[in-house]
PDB file of N, CA and C in Angstrom:
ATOM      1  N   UNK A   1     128.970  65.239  34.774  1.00  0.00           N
ATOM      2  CA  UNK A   1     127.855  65.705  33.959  1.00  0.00           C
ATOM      3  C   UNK A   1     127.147  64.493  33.343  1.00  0.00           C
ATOM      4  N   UNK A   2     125.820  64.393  33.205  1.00  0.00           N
ATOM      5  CA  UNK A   2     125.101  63.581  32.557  1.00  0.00           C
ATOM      6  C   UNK A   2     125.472  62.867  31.138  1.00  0.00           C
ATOM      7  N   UNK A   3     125.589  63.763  30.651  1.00  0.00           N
ATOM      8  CA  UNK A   3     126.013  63.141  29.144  1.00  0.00           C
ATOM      9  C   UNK A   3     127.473  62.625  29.460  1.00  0.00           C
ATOM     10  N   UNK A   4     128.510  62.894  29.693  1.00  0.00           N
ATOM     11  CA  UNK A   4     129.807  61.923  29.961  1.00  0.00           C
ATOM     12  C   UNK A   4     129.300  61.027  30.629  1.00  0.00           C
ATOM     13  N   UNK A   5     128.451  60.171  31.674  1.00  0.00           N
ATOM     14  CA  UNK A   5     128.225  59.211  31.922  1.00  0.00           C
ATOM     15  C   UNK A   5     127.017  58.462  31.403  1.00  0.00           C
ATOM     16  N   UNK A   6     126.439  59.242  30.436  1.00  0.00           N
ATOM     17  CA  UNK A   6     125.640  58.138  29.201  1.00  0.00           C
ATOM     18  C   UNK A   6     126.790  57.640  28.598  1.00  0.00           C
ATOM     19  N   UNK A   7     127.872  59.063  27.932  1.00  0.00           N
ATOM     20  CA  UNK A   7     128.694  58.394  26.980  1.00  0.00           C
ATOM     21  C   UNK A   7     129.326  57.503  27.361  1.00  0.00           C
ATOM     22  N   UNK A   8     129.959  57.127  28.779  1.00  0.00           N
ATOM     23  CA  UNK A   8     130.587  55.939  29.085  1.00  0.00           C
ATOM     24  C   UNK A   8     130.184  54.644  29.595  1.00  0.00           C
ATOM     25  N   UNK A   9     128.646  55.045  29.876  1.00  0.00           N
ATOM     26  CA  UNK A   9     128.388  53.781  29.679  1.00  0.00           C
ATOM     27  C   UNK A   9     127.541  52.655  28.980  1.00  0.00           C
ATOM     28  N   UNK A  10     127.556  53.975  27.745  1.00  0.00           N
ATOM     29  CA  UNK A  10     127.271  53.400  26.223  1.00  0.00           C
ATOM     30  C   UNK A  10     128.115  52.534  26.202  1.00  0.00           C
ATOM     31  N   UNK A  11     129.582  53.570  25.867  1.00  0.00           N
ATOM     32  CA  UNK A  11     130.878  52.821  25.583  1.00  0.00           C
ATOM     33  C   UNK A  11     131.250  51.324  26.264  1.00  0.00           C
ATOM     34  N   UNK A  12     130.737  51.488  27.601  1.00  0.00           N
ATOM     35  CA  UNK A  12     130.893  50.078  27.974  1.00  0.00           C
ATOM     36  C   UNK A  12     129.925  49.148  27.183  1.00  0.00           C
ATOM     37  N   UNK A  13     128.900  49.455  27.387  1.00  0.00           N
ATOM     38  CA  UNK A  13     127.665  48.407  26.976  1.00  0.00           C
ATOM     39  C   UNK A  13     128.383  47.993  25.495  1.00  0.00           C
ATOM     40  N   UNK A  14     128.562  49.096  24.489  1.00  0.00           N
ATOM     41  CA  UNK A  14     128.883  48.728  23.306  1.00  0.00           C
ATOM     42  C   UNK A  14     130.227  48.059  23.267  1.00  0.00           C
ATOM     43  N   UNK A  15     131.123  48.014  24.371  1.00  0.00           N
ATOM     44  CA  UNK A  15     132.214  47.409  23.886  1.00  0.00           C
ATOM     45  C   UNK A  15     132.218  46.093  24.585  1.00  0.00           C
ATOM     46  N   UNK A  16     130.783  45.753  25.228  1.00  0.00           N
ATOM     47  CA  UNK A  16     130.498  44.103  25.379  1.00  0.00           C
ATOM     48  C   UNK A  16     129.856  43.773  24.204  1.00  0.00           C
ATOM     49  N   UNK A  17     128.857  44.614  23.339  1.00  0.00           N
ATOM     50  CA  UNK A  17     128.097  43.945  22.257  1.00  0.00           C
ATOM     51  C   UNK A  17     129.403  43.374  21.241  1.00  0.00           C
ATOM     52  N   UNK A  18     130.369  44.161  21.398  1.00  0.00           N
ATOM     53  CA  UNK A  18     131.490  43.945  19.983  1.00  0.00           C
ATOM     54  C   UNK A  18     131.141  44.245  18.535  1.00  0.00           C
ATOM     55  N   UNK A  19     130.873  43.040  17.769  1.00  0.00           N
ATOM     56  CA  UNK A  19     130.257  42.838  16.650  1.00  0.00           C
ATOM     57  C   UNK A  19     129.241  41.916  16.347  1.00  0.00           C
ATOM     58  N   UNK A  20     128.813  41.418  17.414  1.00  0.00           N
ATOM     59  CA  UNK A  20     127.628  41.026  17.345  1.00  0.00           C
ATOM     60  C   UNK A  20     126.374  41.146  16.505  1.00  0.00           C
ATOM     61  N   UNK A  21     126.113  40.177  15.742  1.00  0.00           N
ATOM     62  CA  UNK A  21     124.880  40.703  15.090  1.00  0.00           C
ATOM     63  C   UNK A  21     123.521  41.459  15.880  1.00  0.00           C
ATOM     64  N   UNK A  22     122.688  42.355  14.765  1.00  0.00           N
ATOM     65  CA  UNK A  22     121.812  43.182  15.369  1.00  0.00           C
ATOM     66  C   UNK A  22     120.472  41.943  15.364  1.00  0.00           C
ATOM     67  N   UNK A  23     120.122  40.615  16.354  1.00  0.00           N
ATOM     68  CA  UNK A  23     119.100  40.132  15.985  1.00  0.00           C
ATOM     69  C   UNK A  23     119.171  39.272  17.480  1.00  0.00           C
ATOM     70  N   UNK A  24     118.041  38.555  17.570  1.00  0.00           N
ATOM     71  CA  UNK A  24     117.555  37.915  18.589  1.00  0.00           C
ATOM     72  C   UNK A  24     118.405  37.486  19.537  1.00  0.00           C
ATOM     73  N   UNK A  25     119.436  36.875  19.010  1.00  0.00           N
ATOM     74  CA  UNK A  25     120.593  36.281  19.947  1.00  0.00           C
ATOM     75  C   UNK A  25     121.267  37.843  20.795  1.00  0.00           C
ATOM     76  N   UNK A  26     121.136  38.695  20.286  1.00  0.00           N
ATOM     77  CA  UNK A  26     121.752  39.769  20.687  1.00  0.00           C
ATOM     78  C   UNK A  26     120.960  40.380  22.051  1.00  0.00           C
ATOM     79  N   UNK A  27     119.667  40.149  21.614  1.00  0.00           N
ATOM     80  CA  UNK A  27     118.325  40.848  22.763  1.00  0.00           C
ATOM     81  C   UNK A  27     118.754  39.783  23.918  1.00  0.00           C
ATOM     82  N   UNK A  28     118.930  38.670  24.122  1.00  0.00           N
ATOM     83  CA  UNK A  28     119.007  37.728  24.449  1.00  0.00           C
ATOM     84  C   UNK A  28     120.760  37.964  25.602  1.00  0.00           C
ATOM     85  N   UNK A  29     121.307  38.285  24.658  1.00  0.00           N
ATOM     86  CA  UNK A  29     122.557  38.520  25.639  1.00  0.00           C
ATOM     87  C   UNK A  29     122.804  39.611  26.753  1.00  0.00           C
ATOM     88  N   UNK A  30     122.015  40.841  25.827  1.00  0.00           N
ATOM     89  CA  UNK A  30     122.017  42.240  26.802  1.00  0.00           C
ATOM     90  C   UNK A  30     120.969  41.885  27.923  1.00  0.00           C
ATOM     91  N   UNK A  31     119.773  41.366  27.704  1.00  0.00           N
ATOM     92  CA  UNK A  31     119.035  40.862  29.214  1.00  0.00           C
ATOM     93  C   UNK A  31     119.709  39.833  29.927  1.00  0.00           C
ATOM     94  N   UNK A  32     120.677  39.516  29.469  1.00  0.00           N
ATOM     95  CA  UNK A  32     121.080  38.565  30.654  1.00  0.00           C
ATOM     96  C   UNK A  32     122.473  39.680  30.953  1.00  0.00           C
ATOM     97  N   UNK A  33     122.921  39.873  30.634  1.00  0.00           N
ATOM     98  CA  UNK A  33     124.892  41.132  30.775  1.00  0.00           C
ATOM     99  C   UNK A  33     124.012  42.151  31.535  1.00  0.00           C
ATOM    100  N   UNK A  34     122.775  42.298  31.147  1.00  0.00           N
ATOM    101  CA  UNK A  34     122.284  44.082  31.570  1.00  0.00           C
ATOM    102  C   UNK A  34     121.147  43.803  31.851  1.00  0.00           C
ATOM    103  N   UNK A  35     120.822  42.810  33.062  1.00  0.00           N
ATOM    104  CA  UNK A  35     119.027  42.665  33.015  1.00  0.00           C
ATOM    105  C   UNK A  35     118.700  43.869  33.600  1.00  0.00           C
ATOM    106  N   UNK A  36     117.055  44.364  34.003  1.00  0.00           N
ATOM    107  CA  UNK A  36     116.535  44.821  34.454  1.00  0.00           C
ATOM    108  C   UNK A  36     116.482  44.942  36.243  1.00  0.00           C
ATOM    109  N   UNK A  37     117.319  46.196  36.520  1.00  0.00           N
ATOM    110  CA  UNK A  37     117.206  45.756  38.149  1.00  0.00           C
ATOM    111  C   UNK A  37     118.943  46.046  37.995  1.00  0.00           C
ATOM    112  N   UNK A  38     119.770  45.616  36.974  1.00  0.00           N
ATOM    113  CA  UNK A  38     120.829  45.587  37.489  1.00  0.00           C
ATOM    114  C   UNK A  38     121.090  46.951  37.021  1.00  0.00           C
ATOM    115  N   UNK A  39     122.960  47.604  38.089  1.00  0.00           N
ATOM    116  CA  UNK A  39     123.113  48.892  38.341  1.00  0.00           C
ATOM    117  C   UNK A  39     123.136  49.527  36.720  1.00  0.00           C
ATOM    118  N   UNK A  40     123.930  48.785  36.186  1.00  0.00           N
ATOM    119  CA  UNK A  40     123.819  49.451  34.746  1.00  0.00           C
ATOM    120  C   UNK A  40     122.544  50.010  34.256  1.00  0.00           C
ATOM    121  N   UNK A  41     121.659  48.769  34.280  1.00  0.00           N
ATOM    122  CA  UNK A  41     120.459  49.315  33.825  1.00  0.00           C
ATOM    123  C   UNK A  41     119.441  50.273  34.445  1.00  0.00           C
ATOM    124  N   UNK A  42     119.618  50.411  35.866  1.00  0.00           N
ATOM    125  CA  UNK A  42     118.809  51.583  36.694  1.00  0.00           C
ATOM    126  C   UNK A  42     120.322  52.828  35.974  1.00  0.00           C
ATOM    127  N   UNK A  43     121.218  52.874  36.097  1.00  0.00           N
ATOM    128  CA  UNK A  43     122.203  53.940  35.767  1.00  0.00           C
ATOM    129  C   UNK A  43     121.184  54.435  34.391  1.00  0.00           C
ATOM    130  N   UNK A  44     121.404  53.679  33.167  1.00  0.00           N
ATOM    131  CA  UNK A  44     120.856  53.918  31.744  1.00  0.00           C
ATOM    132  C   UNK A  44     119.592  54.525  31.974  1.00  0.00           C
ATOM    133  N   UNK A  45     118.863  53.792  32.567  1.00  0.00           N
ATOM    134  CA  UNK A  45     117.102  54.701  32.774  1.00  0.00           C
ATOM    135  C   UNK A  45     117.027  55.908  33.144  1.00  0.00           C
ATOM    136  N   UNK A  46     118.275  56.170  34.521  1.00  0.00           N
ATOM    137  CA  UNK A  46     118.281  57.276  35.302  1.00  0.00           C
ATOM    138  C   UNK A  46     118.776  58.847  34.008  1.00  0.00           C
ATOM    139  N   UNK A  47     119.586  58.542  33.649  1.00  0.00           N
ATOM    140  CA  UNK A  47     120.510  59.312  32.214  1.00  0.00           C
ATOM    141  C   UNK A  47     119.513  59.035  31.147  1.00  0.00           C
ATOM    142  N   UNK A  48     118.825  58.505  30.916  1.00  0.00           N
ATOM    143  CA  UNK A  48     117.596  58.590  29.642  1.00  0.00           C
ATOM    144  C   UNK A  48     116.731  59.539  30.102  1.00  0.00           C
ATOM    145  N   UNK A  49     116.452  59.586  31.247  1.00  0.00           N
ATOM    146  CA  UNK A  49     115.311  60.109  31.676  1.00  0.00           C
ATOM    147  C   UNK A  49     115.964  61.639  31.674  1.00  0.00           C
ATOM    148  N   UNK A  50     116.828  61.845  32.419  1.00  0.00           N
ATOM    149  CA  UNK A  50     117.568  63.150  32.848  1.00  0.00           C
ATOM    150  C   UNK A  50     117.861  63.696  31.443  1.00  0.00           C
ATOM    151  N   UNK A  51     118.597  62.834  30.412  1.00  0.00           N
ATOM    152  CA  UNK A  51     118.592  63.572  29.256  1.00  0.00           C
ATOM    153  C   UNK A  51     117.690  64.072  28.468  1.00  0.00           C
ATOM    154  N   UNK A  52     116.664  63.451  28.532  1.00  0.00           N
ATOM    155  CA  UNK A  52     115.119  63.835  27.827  1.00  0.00           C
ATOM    156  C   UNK A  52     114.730  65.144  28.640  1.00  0.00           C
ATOM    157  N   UNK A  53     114.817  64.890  29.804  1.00  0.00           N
ATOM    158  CA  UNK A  53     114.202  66.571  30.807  1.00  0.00           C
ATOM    159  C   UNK A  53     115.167  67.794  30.581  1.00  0.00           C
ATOM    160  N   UNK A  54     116.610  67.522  30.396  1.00  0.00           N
ATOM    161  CA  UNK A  54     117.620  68.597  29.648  1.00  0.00           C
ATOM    162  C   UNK A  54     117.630  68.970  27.979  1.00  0.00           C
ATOM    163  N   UNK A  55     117.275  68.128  27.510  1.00  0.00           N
ATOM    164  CA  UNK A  55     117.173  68.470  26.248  1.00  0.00           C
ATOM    165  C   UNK A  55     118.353  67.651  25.134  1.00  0.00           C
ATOM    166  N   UNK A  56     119.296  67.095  26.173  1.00  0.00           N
ATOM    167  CA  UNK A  56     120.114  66.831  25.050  1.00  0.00           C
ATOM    168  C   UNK A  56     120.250  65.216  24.821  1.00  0.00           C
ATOM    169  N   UNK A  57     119.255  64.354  25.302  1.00  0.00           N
ATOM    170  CA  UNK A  57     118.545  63.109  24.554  1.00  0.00           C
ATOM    171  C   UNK A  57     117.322  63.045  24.100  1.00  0.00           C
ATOM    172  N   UNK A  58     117.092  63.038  22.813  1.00  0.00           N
ATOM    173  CA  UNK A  58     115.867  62.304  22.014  1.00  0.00           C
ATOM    174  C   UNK A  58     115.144  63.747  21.995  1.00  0.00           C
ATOM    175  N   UNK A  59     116.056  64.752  21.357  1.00  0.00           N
ATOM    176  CA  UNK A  59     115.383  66.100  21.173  1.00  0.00           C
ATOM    177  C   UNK A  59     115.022  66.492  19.790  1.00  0.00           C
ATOM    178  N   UNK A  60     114.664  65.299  19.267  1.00  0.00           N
ATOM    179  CA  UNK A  60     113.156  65.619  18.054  1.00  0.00           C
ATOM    180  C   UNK A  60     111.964  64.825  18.029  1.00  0.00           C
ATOM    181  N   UNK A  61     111.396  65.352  17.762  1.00  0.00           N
ATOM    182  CA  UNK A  61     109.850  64.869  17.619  1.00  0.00           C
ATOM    183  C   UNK A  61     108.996  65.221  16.582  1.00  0.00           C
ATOM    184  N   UNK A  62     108.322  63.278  15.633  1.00  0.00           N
ATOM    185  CA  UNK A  62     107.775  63.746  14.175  1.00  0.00           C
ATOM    186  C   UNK A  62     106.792  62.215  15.056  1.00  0.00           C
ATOM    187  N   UNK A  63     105.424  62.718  14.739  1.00  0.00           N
ATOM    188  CA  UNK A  63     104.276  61.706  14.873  1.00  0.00           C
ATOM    189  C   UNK A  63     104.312  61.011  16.176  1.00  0.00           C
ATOM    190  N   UNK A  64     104.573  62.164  17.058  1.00  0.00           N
ATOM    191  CA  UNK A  64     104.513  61.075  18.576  1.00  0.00           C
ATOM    192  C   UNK A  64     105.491  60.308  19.395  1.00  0.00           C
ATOM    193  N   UNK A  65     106.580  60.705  18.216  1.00  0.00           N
ATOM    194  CA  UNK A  65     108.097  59.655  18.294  1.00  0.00           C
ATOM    195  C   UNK A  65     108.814  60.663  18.739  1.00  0.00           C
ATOM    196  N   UNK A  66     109.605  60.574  20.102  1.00  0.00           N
ATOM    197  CA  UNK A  66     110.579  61.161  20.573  1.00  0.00           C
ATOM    198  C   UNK A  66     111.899  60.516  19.730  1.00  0.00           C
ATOM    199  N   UNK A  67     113.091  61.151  19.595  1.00  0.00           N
ATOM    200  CA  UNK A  67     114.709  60.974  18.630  1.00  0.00           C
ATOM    201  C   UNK A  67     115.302  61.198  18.941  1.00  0.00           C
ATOM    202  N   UNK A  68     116.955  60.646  18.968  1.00  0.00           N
ATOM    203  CA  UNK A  68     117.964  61.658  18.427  1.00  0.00           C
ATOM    204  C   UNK A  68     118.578  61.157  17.911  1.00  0.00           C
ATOM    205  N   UNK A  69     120.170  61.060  17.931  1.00  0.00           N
ATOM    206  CA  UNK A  69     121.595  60.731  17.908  1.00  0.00           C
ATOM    207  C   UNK A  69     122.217  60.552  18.912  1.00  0.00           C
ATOM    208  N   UNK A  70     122.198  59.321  19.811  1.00  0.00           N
ATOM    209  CA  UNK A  70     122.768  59.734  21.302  1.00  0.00           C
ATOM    210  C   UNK A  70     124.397  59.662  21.113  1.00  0.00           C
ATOM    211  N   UNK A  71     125.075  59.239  20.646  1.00  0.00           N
ATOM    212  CA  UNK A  71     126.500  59.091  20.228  1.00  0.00           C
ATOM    213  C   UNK A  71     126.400  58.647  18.680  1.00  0.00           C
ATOM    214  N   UNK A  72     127.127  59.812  18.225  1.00  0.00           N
ATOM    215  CA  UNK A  72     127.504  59.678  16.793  1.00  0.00           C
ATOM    216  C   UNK A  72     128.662  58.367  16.411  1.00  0.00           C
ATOM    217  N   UNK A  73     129.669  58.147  17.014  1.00  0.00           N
ATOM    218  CA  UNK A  73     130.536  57.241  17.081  1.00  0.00           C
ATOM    219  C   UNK A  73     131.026  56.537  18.614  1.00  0.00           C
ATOM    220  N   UNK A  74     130.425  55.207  18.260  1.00  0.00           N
ATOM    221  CA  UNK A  74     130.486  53.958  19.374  1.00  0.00           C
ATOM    222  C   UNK A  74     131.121  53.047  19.135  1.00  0.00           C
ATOM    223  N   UNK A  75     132.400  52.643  18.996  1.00  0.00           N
ATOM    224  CA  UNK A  75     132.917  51.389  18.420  1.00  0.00           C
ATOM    225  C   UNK A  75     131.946  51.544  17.180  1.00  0.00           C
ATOM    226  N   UNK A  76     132.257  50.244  16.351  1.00  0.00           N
ATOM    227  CA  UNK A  76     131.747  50.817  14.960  1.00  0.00           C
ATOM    228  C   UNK A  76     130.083  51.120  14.764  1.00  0.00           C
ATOM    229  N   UNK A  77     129.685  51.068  15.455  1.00  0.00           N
ATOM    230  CA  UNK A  77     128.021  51.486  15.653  1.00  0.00           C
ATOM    231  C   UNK A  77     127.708  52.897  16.249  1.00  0.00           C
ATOM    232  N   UNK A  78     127.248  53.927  15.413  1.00  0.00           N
ATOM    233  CA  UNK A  78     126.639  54.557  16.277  1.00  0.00           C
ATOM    234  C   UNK A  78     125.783  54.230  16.843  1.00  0.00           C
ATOM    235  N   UNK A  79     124.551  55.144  18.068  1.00  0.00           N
ATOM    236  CA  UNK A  79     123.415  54.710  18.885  1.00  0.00           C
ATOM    237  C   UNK A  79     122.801  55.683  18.739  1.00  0.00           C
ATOM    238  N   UNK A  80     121.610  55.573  18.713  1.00  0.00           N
ATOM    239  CA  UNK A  80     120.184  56.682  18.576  1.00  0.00           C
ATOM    240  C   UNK A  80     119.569  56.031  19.750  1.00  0.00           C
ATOM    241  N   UNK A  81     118.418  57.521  20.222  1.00  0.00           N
ATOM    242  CA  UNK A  81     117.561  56.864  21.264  1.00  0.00           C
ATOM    243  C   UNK A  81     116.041  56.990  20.661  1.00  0.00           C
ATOM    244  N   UNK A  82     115.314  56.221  20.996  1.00  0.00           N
ATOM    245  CA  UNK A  82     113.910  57.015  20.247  1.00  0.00           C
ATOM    246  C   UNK A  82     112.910  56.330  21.862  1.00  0.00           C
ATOM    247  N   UNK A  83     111.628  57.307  21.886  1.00  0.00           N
ATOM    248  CA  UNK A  83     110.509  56.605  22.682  1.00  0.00           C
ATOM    249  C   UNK A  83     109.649  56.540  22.022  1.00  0.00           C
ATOM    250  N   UNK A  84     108.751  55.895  21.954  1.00  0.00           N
ATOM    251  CA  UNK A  84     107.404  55.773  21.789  1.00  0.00           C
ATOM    252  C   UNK A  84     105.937  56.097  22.526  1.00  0.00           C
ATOM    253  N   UNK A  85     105.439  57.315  22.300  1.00  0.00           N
ATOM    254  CA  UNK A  85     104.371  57.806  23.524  1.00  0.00           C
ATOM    255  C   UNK A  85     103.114  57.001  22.904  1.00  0.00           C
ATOM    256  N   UNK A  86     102.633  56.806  23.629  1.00  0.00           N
ATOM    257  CA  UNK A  86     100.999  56.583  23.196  1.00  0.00           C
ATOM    258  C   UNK A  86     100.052  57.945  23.706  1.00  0.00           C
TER     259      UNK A  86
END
């Protein structure tokens, strides 16, 4: 099912971030661990997308801004998803 393989491979992604601070050096590590093109990251797009068309990612909307809660508990971070439409 879709959502067990967001949730796991949140869980992975998040259990490379560790504790990493939330700032530049961080953007910096996930494009190189998770660039664009690689399987992880076509996997993540594919399950963002699928969850948004099911309903159970980024199912609120205030001013144009898609939301949610995608995992309440991730290693010590939860994760939210949000889009931005123009």
């Amino acid at each position: 099912m879709p959502v067990e393989g967001f949730n796991a491979l949140m869980r992975k992604i998040a259990a490379r971030v560790g504790d990493r601070p939330l700032n530049a050096e961080l953007e910096t590590f996930l494009n190189e661990e998770f660039p664009a093109g690689s399987v992880e990251f076509e996997e993540l797009t594919a399950l963002c997308i699928e969850g948004e068309a099911q309903g159970w990612l980024m199912s609120r909307k205030a001013g144009g801004i898609k939301f949610g809660r995608a995992i309440n508990q991730t290693h010590p971070r939860a994760i939210s998803a949000l889009m931005l439409s123009a």
